[in-house]
C-alpha atoms as a PDB file:
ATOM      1  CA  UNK A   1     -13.869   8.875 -43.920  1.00  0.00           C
ATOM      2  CA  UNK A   2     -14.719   8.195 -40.392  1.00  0.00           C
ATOM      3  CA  UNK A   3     -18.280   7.875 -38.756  1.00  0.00           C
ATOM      4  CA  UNK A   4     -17.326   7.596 -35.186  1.00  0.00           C
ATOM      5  CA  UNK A   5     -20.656   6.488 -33.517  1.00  0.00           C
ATOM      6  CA  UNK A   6     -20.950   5.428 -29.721  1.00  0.00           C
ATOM      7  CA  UNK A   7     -22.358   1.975 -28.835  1.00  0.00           C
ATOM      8  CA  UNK A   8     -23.278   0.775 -25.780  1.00  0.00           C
ATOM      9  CA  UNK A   9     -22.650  -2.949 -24.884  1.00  0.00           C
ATOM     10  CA  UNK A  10     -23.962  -5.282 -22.161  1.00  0.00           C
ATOM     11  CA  UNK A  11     -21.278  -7.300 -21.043  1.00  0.00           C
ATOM     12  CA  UNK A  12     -21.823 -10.245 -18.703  1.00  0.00           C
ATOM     13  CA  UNK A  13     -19.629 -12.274 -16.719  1.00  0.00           C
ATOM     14  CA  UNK A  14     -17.751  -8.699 -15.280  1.00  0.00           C
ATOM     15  CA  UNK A  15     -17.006  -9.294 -11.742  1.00  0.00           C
ATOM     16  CA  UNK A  16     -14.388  -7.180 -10.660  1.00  0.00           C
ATOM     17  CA  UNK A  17     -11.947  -4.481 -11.262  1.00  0.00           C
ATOM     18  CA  UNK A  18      -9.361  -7.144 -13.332  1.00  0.00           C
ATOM     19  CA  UNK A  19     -12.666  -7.976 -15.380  1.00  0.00           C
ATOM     20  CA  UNK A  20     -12.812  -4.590 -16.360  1.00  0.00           C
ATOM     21  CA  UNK A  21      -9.198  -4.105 -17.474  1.00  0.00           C
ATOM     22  CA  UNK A  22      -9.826  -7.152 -19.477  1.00  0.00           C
ATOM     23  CA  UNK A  23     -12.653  -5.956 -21.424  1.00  0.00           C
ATOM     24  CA  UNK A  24     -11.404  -2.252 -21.746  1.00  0.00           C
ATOM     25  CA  UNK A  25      -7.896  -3.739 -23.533  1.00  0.00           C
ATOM     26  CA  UNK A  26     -10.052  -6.472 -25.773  1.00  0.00           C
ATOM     27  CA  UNK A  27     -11.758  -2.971 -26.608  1.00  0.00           C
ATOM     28  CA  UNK A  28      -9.131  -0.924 -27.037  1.00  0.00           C
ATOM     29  CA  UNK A  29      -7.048  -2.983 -29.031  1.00  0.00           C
ATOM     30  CA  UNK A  30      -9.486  -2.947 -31.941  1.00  0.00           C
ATOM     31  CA  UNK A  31      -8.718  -0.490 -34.879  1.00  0.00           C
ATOM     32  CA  UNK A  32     -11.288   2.704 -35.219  1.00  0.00           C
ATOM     33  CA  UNK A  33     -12.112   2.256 -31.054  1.00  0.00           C
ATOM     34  CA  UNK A  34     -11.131   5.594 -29.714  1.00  0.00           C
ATOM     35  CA  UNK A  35     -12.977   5.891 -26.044  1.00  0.00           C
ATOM     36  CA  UNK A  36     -13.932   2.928 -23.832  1.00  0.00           C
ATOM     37  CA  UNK A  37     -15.903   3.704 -20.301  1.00  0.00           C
ATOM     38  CA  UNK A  38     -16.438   0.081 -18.751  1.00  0.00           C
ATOM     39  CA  UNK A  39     -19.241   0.242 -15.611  1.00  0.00           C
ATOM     40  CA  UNK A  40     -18.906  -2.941 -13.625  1.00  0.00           C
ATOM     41  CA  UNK A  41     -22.057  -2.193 -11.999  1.00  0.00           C
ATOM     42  CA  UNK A  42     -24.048  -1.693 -14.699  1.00  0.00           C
ATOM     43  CA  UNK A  43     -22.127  -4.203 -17.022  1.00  0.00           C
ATOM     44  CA  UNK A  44     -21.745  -1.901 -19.488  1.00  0.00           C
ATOM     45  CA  UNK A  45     -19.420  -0.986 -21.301  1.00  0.00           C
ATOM     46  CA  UNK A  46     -19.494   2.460 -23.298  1.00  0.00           C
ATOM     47  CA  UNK A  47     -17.675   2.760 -26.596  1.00  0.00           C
ATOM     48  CA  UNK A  48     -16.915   5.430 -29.116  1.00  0.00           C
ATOM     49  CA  UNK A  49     -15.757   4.613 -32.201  1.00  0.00           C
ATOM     50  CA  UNK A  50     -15.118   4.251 -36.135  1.00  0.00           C
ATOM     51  CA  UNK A  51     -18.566   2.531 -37.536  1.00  0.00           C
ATOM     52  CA  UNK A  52     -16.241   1.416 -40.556  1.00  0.00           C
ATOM     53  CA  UNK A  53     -13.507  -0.053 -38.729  1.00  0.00           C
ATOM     54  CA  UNK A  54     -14.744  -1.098 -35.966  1.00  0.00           C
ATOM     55  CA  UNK A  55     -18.664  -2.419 -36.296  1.00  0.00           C
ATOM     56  CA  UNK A  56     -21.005  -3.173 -33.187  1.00  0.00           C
ATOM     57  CA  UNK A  57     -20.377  -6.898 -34.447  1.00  0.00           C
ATOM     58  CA  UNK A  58     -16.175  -6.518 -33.599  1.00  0.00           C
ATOM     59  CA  UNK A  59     -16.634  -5.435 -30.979  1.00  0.00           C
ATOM     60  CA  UNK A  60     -19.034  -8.067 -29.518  1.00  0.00           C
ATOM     61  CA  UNK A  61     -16.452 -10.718 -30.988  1.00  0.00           C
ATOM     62  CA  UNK A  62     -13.655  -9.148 -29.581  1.00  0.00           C
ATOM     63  CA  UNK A  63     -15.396  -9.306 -26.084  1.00  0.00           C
ATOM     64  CA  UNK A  64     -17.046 -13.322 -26.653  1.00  0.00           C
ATOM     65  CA  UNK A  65     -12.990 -13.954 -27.553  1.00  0.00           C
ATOM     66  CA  UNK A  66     -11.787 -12.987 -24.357  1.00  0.00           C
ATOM     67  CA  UNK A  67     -14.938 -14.966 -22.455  1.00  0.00           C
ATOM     68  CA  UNK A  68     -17.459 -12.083 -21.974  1.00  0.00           C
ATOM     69  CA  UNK A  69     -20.534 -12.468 -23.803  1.00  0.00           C
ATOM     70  CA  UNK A  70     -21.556  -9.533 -24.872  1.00  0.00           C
ATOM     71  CA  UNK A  71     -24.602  -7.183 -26.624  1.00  0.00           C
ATOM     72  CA  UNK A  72     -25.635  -4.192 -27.901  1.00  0.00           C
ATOM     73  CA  UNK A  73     -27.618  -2.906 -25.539  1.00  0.00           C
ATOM     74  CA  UNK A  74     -30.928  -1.758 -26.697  1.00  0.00           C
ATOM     75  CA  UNK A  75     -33.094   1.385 -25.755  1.00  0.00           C
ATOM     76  CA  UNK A  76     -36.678   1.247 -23.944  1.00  0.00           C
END
C-alpha cells in the first residue's frame, strides 16, 4: 500500500539550470518518487512521493550523493 506524501527539501549548492537537472534525475531515479518541481531560486526542491519507498531520509541521501546537501525543509 502506498502513502504518497509530498516533502519539501532545501537544497544548497543549486546554481543553475544544469544544477537543477542534476537534482531532479538524483530524485527521480529513486523508487516510490512520482513528481519532482526543483525551484533554483528558492532552492527547493518539491517532491511527491511513496513514504514507504522512498523516505524523507532517501531522498536527502540521494541528493548529499550527487554533492547537494540537502533538508527537509521545515514550516514557521
Amino acid at each position: 500500500m502506498q502513502t504518497l506524501s509530498f516533502t519539501a527539501l532545501r537544497v544548497d549548492g543549486m546554481t543553475c539550470g544544469s544544477c537543477v537537472r542534476h537534482v531532479e534525475g538524483a530524485l527521480r531515479a529513486l523508487p516510490g518518487v512520482s513528481s519532482v518541481d526543483v525551484r533554483l531560486r528558492e532552492g527547493l526542491a518539491l517532491v511527491r512521493h511513496d513514504l514507504a519507498a522512498a523516505p524523507p531520509a532517501a531522498l536527502v541521501a540521494a541528493l548529499e550523493a550527487e554533492g547537494y546537501p540537502a533538508e527537509p525543509e521545515t514550516g514557521g
